[in-house]
Protein backbone atom coordinates (compact mmCIF):
# COMPACT_ATOMS: atom_id res chain seq x y z
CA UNK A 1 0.00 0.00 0.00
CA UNK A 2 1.70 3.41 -1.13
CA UNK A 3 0.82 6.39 -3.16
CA UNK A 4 1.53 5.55 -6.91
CA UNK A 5 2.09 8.68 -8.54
CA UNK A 6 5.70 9.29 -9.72
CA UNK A 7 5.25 13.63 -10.14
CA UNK A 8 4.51 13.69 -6.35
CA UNK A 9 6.77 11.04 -5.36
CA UNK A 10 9.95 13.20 -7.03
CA UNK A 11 8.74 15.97 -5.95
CA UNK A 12 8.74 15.04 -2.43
CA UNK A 13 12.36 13.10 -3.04
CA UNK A 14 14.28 16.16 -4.06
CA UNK A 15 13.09 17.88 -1.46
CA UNK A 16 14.01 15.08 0.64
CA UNK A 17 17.67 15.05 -1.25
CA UNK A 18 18.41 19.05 -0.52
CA UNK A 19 16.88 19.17 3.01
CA UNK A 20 19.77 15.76 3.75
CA UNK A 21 22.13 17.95 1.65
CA UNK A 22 22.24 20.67 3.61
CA UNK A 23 22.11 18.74 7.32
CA UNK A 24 25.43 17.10 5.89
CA UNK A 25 27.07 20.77 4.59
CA UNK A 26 26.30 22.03 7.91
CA UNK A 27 27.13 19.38 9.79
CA UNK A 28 30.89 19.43 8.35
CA UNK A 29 30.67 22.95 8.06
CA UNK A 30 31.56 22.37 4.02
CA UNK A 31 30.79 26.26 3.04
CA UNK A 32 33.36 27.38 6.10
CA UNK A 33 37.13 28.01 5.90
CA UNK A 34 38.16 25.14 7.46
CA UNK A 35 35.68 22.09 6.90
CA UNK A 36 35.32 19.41 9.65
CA UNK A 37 36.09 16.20 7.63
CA UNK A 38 36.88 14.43 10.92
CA UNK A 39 33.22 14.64 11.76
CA UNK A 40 33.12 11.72 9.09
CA UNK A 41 34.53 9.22 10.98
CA UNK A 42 31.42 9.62 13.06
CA UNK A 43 28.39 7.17 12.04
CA UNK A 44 25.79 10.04 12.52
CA UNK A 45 27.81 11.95 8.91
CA UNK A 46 28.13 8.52 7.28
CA UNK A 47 24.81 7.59 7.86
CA UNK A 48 23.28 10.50 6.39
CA UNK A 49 25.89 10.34 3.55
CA UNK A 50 24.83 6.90 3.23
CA UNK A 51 20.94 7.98 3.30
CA UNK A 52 21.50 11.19 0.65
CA UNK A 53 23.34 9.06 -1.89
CA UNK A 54 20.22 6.23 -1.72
CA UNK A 55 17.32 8.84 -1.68
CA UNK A 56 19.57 10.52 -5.02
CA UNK A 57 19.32 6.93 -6.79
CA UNK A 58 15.75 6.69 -5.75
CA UNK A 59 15.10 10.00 -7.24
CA UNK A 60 17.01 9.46 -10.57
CA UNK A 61 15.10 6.21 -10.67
CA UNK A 62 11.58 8.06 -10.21
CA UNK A 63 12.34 10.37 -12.43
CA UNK A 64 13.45 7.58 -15.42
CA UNK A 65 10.49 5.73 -14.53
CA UNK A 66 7.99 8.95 -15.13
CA UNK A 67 9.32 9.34 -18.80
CA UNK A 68 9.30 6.20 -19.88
CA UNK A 69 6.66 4.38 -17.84
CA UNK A 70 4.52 7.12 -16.87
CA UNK A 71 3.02 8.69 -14.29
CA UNK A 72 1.37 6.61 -12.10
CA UNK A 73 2.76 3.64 -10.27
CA UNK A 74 5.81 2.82 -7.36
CA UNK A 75 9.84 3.70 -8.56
CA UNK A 76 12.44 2.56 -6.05
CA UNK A 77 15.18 0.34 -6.91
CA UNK A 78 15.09 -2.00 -3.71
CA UNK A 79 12.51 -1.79 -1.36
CA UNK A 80 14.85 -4.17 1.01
CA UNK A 81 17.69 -1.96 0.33
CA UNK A 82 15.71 1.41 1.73
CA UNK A 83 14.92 -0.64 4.37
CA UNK A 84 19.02 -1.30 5.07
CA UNK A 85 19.53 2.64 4.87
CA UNK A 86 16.15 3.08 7.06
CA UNK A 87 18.20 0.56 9.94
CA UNK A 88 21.28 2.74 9.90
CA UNK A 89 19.96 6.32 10.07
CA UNK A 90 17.35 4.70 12.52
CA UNK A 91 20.11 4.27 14.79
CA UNK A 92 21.69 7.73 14.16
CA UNK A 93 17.94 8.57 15.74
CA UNK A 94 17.80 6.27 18.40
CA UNK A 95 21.60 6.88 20.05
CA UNK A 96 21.21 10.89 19.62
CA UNK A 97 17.86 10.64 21.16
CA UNK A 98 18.35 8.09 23.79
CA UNK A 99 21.65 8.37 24.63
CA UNK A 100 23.67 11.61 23.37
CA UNK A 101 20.92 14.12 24.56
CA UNK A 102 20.58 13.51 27.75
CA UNK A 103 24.60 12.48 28.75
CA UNK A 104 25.74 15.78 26.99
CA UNK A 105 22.75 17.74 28.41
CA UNK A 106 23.31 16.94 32.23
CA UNK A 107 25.10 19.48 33.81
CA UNK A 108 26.97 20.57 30.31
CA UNK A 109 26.26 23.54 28.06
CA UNK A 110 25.08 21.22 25.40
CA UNK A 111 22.25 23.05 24.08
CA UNK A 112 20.21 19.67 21.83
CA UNK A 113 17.91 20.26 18.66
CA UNK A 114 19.77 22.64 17.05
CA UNK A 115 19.68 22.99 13.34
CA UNK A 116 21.83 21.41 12.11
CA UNK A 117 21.68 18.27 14.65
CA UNK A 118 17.71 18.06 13.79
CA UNK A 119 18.38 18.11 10.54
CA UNK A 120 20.69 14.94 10.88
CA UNK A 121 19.55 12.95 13.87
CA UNK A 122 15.64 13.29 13.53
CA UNK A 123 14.71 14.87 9.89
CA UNK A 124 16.93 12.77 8.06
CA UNK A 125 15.65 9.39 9.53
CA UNK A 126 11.88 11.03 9.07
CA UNK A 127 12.44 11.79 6.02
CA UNK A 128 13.79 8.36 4.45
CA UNK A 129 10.72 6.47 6.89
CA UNK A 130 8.03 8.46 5.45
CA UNK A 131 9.74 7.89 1.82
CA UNK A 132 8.81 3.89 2.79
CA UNK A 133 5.37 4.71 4.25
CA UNK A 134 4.06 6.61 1.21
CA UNK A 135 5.95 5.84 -2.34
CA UNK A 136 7.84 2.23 -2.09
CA UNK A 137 6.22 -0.74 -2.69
CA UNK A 138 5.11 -2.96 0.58
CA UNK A 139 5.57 -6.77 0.80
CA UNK A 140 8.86 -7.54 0.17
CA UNK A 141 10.52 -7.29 3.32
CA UNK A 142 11.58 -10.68 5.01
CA UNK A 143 11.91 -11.69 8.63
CA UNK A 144 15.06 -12.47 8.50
CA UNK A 145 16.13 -8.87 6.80
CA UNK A 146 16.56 -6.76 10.25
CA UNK A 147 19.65 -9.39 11.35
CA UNK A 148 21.36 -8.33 7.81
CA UNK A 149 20.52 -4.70 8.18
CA UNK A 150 22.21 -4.34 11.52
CA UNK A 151 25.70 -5.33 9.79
CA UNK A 152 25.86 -1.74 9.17
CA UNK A 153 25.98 -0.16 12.53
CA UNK A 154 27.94 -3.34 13.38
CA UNK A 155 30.43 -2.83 10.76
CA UNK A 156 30.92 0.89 11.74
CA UNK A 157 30.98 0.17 15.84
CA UNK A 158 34.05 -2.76 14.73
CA UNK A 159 35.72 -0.17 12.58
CA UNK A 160 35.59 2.57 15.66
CA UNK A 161 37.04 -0.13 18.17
CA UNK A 162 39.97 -0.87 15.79
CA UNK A 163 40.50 2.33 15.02
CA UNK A 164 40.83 4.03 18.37
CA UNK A 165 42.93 0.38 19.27
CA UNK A 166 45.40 1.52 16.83
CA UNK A 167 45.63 5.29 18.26
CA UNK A 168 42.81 6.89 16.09
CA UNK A 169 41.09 9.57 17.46
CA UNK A 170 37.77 10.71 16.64
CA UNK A 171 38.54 14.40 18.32
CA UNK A 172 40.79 15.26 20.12
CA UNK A 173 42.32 12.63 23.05
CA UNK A 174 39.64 10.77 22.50
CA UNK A 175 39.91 7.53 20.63
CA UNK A 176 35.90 6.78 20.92
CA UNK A 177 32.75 8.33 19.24
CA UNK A 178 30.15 8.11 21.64
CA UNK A 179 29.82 7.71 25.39
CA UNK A 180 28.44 4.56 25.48
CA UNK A 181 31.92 3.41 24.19
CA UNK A 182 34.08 4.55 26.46
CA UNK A 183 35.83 1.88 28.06
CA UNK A 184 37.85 3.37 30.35
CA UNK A 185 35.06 4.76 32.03
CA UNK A 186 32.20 2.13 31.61
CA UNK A 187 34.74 -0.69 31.71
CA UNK A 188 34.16 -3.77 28.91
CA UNK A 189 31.16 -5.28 30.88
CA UNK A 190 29.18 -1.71 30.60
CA UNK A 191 29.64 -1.29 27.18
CA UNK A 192 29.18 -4.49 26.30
CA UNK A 193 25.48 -3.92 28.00
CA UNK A 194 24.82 -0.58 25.83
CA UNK A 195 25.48 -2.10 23.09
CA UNK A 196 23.52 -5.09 23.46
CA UNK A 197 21.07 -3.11 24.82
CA UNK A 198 20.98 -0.65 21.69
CA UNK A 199 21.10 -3.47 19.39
CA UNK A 200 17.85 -5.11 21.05
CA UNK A 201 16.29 -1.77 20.32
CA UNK A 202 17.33 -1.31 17.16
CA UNK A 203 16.26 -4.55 15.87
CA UNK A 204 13.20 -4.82 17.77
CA UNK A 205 12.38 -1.25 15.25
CA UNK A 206 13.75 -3.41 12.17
CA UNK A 207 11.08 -6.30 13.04
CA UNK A 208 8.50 -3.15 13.80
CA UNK A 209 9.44 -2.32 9.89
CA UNK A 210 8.66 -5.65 8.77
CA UNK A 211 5.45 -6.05 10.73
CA UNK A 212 4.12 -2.90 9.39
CA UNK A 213 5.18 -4.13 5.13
CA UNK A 214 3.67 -6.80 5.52
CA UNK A 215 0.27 -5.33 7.21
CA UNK A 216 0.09 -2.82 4.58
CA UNK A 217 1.07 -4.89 1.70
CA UNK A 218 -2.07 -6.87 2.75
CA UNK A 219 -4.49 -3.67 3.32
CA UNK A 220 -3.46 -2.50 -0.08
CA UNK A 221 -3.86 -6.24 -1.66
CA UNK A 222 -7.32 -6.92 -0.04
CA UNK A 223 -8.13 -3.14 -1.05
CA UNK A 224 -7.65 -4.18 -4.91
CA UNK A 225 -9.53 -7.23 -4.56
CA UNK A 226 -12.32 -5.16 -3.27
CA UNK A 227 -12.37 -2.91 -6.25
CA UNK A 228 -11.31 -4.79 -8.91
CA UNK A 229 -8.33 -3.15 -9.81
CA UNK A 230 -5.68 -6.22 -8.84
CA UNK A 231 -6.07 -7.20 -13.12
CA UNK A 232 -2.66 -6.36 -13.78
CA UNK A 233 -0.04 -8.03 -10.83
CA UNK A 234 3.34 -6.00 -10.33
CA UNK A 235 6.07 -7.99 -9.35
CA UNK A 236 7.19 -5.62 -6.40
CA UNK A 237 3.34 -6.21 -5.24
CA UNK A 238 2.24 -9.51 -6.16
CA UNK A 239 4.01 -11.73 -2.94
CA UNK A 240 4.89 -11.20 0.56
CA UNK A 241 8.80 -11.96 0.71
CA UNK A 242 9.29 -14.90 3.31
């Protein structure tokens, strides 16, 4: 079940493309006289990067698909794919939320929500969820798909524990990118619990994704059969992945 017109579909992806554009110029600070290209060793800038390179190709595929096949129907090149990219800017969400807001807010000058971390830690994710919600085909999602997603934030937390192993620092004197993995201070057995904890979350929100593909694949199914209008089966619409 989605919205199957391509015009409003791109229109709503470019905007989607420039407001993730500009949460990742200011977020390195790309227009200043000394950009921050350290801040990409953090998984907050690569998961947006990672999210504004997808929503482009989604766009460039809408946009192929409204010339040549017209303009109604669903463009996106991998439903299960979005839903990978949806997993990893999910988490930029969940840590800044859960975790970086209130450490860096308690008794600190950390002032939260400002532009430019809105943009990146709570726009961005909206913006590539609601992309799912309203213009990619539903049903093709599998069980099994959160487990694979969360290879992305685990690939970036083993890449952060070897680098700061091998003297990288991520600012600094500081050879770890968030508080939950500091272990001098939390020891191995306390961030060993974060992150166990954090990865219960997040995949209990990638089985939450699933749940809801597979519910609206079958309102949007049963709402065909109701009106006739299921004469012509899509591919991206015809099964429920298992």
């Amino acid at each position: 079940m989605a919205i199957p017109l391509r015009p409003l579909a791109l229109a709503y992806r470019i905007v989607a493309v420039v407001l993730i554009a500009a949460g990742i110029i200011r977020l390195l600070g790309l227009f200043s006289p000394d950009p921050s290209w350290s801040t990409l060793l953090y998984f907050t800038a690569l998961s947006n990067v990672l999210a504004l390179v997808w929503m482009t190709v989604v766009a460039l595929a809408t946009a192929r698909d409204l010339v040549r096949r017209g303009a109604r129907g669903l463009s996106n090149p991998s439903p299960e794919f979005h839903g990978a990219v949806m997993m990893a800017i999910t988490v930029t969400m969940l840590v800044y939320t859960v975790v970086l807001v209130p450490s860096l807010t308690a008794g600190g000058s950390y002032v939260p929500y400002t532009l430019t971390d809105s943009l990146v830690h709570v726009i961005t994710p909206i913006l590539v969820v609601a992309d799912w919600l309203l213009f990619t085909p539903k049903g093709r999602m599998r069980w099994v798909d959160p487990l694979l997603w969360g290879l992305i934030p685990w690939g970036y937390l083993a890449f952060a524990f070897v680098f700061g192993a091998l003297g990288g620092e991520f600012a600094p004197g500081k050879s770890f990118p968030y508080p939950f993995m500091d272990v001098a201070a939390l020891g191995l057995g306390g961030v060993a619990l974060w992150i166990v904890a954090l990865t219960v979350a997040l995949e209990a929100v990638g089985f939450v994704y699933v749940a809801v593909d597979r519910a609206l694949f079958r309102v949007g199914r049963r709402a065909r059969d109701e009106t006739g209008m299921d004469a012509a089966p899509r591919r991206t619409t015809e099964t429920v992945a298992t």
